[in-house]
PDB file of N, CA and C in Angstrom:
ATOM      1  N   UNK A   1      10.972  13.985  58.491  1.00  0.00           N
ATOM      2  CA  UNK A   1      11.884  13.106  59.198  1.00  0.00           C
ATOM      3  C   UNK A   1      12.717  13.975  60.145  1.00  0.00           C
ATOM      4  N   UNK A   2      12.671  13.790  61.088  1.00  0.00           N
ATOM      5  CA  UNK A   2      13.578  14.550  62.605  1.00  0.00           C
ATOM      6  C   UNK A   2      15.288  14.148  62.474  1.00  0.00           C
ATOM      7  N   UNK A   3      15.856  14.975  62.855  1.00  0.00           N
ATOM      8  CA  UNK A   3      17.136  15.065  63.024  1.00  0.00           C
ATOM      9  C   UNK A   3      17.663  13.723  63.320  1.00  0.00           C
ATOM     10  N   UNK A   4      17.044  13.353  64.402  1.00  0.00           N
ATOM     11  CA  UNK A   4      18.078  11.444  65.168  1.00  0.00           C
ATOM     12  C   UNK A   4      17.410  10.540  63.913  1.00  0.00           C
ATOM     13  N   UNK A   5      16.065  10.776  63.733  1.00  0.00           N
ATOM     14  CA  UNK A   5      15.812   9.800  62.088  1.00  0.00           C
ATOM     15  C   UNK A   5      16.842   9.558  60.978  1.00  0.00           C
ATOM     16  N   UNK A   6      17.429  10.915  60.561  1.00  0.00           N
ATOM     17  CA  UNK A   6      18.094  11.104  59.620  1.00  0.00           C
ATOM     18  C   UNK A   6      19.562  10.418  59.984  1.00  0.00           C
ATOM     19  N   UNK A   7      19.756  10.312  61.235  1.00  0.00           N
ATOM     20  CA  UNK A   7      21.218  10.305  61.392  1.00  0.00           C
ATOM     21  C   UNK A   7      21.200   8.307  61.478  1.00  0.00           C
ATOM     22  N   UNK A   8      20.249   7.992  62.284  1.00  0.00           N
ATOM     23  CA  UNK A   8      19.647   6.638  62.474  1.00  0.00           C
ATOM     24  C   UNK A   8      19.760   5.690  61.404  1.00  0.00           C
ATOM     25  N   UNK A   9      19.153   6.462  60.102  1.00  0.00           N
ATOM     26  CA  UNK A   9      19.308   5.964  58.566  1.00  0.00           C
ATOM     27  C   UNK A   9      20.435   6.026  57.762  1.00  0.00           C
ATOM     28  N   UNK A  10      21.008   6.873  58.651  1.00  0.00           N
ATOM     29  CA  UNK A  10      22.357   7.171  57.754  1.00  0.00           C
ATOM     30  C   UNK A  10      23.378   6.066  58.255  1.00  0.00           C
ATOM     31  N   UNK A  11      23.544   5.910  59.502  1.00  0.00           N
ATOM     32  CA  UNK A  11      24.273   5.400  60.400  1.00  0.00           C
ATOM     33  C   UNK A  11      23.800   3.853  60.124  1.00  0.00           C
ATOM     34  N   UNK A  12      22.762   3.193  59.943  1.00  0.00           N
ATOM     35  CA  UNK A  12      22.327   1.889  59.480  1.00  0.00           C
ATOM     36  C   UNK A  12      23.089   1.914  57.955  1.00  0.00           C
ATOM     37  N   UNK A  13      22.784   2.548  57.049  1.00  0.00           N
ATOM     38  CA  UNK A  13      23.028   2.274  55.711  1.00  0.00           C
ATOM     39  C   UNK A  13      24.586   2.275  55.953  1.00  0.00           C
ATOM     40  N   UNK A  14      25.530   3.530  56.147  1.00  0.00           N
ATOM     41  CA  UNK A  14      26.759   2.935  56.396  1.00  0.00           C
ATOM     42  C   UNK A  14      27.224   1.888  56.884  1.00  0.00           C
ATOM     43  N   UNK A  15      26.858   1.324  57.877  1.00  0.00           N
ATOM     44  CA  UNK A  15      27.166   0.173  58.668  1.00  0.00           C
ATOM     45  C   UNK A  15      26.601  -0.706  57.831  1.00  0.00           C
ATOM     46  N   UNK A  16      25.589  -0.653  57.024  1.00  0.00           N
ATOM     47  CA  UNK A  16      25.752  -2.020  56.292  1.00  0.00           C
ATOM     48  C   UNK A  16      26.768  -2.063  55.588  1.00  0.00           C
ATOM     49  N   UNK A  17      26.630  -0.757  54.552  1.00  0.00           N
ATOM     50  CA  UNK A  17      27.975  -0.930  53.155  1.00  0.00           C
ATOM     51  C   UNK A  17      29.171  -1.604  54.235  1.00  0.00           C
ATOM     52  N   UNK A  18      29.727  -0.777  54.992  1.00  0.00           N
ATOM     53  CA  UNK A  18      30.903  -1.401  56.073  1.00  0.00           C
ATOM     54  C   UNK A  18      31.128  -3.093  55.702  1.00  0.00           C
ATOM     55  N   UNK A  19      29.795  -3.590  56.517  1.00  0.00           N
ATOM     56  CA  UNK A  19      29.706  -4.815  56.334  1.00  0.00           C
ATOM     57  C   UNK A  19      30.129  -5.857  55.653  1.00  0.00           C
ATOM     58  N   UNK A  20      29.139  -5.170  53.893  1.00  0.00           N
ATOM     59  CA  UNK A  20      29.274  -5.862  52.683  1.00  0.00           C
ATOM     60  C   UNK A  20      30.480  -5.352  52.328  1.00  0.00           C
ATOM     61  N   UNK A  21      31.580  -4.674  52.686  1.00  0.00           N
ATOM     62  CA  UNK A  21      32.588  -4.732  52.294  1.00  0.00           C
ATOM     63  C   UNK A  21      33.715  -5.306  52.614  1.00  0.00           C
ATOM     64  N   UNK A  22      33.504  -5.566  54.023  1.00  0.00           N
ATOM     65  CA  UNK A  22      34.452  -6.775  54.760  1.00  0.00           C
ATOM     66  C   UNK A  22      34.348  -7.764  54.185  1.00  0.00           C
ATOM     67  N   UNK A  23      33.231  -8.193  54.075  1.00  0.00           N
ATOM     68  CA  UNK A  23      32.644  -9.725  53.673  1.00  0.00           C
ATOM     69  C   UNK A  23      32.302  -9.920  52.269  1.00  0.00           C
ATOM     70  N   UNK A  24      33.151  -9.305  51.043  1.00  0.00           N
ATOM     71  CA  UNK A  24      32.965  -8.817  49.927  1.00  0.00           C
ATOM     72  C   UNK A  24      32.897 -10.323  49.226  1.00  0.00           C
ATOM     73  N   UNK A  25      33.514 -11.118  49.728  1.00  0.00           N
ATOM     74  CA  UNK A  25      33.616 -12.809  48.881  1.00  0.00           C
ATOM     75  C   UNK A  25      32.416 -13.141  49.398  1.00  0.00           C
ATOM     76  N   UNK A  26      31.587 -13.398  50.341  1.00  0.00           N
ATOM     77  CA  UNK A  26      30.728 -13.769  50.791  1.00  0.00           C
ATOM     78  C   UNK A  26      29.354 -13.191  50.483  1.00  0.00           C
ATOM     79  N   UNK A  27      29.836 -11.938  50.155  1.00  0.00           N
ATOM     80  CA  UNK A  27      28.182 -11.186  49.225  1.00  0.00           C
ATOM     81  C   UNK A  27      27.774 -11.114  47.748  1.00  0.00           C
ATOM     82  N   UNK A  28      26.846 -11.162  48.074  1.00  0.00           N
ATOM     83  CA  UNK A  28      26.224 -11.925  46.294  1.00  0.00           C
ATOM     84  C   UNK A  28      26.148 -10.106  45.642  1.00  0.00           C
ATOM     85  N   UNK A  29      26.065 -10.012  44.584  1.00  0.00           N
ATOM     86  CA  UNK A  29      26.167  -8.871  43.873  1.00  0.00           C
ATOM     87  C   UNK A  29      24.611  -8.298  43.982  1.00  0.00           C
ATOM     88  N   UNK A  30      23.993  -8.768  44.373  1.00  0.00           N
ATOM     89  CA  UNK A  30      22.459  -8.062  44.671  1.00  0.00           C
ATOM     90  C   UNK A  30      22.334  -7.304  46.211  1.00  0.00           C
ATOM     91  N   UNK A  31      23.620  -8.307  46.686  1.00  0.00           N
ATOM     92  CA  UNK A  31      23.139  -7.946  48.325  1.00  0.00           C
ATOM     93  C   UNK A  31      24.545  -6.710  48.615  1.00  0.00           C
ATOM     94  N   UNK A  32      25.583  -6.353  47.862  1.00  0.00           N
ATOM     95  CA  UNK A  32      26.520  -5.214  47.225  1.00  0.00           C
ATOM     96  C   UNK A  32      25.773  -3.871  47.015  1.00  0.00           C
ATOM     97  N   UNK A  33      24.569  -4.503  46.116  1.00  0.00           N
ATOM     98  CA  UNK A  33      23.788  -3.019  45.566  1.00  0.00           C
ATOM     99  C   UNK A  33      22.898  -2.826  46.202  1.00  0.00           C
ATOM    100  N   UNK A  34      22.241  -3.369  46.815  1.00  0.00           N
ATOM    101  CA  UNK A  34      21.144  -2.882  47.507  1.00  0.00           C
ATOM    102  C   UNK A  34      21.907  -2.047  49.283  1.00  0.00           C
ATOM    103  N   UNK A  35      22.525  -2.629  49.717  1.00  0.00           N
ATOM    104  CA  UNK A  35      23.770  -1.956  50.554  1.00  0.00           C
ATOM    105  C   UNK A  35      24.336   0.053  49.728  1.00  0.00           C
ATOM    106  N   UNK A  36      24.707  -0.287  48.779  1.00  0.00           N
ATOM    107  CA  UNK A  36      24.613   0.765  47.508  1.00  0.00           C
ATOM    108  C   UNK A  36      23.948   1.596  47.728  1.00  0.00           C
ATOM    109  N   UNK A  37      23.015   1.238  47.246  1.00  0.00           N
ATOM    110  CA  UNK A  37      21.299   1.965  47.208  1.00  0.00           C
ATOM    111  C   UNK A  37      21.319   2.525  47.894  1.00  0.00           C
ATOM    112  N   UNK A  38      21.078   1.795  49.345  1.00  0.00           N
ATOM    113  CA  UNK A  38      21.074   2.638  50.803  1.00  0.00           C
ATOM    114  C   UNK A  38      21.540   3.779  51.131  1.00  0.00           C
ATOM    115  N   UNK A  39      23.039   3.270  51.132  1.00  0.00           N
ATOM    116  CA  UNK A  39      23.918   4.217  51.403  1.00  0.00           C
ATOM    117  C   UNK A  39      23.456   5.537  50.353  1.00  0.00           C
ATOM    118  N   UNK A  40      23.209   5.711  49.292  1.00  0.00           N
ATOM    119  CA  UNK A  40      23.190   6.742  48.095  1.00  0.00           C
ATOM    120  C   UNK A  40      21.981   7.187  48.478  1.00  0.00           C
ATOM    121  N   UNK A  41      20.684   6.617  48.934  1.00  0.00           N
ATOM    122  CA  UNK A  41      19.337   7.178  49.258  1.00  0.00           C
ATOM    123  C   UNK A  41      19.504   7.986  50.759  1.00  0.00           C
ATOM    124  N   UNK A  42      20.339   7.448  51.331  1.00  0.00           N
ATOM    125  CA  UNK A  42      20.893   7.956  53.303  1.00  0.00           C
ATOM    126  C   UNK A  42      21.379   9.664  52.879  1.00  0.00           C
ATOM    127  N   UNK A  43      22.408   9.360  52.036  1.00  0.00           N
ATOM    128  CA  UNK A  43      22.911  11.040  51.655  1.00  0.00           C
ATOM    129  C   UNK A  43      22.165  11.967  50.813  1.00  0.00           C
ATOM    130  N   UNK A  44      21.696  10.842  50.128  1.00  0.00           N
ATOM    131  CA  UNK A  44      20.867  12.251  49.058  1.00  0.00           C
ATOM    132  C   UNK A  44      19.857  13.032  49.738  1.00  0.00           C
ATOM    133  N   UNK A  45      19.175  12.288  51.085  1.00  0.00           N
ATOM    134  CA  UNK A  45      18.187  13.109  51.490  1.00  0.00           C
ATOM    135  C   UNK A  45      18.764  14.311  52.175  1.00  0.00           C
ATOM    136  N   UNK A  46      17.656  15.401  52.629  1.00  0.00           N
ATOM    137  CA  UNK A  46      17.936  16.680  53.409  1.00  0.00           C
ATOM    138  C   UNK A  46      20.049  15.987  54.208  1.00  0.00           C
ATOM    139  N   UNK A  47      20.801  16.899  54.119  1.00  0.00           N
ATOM    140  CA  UNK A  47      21.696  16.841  54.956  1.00  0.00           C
ATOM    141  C   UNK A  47      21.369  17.324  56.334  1.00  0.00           C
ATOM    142  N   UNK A  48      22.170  16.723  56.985  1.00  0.00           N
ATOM    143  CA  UNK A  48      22.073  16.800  58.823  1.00  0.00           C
ATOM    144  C   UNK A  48      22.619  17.625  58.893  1.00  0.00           C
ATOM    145  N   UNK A  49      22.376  19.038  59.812  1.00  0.00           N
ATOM    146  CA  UNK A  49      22.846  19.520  59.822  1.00  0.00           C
ATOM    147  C   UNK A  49      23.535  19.277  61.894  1.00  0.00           C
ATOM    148  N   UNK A  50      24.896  19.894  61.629  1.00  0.00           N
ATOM    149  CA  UNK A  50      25.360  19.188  63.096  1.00  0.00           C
ATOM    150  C   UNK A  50      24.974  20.317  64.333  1.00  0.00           C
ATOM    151  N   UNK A  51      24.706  19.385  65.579  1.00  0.00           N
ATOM    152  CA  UNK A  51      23.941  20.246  66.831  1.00  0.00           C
ATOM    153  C   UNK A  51      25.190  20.555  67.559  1.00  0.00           C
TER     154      UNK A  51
END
């Protein structure tokens, strides 16, 4: 996975959690964790390193 990949995935998964956290009454507890997930699978991979 290339550098803008990594940052691409990272930058989607945050912006969701973001999301589901504004709208925390409005999200069902499946659609919380899978937001979760994301975010926790975005960081665990290789870190970015900055250009």
């Amino acid at each position: 996975m290339t550098q803008e990949e990594k940052i691409a995935t990272m930058t989607q998964a945050i912006t969701q959690a973001i999301y589901v956290m504004e709208h925390a009454f409005e999200s069902s507890p499946q659609t919380v964790e899978k937001a979760l997930q994301g975010l926790k699978k975005s960081i665990a991979d290789q870190p970015v390193k900055a250009v």
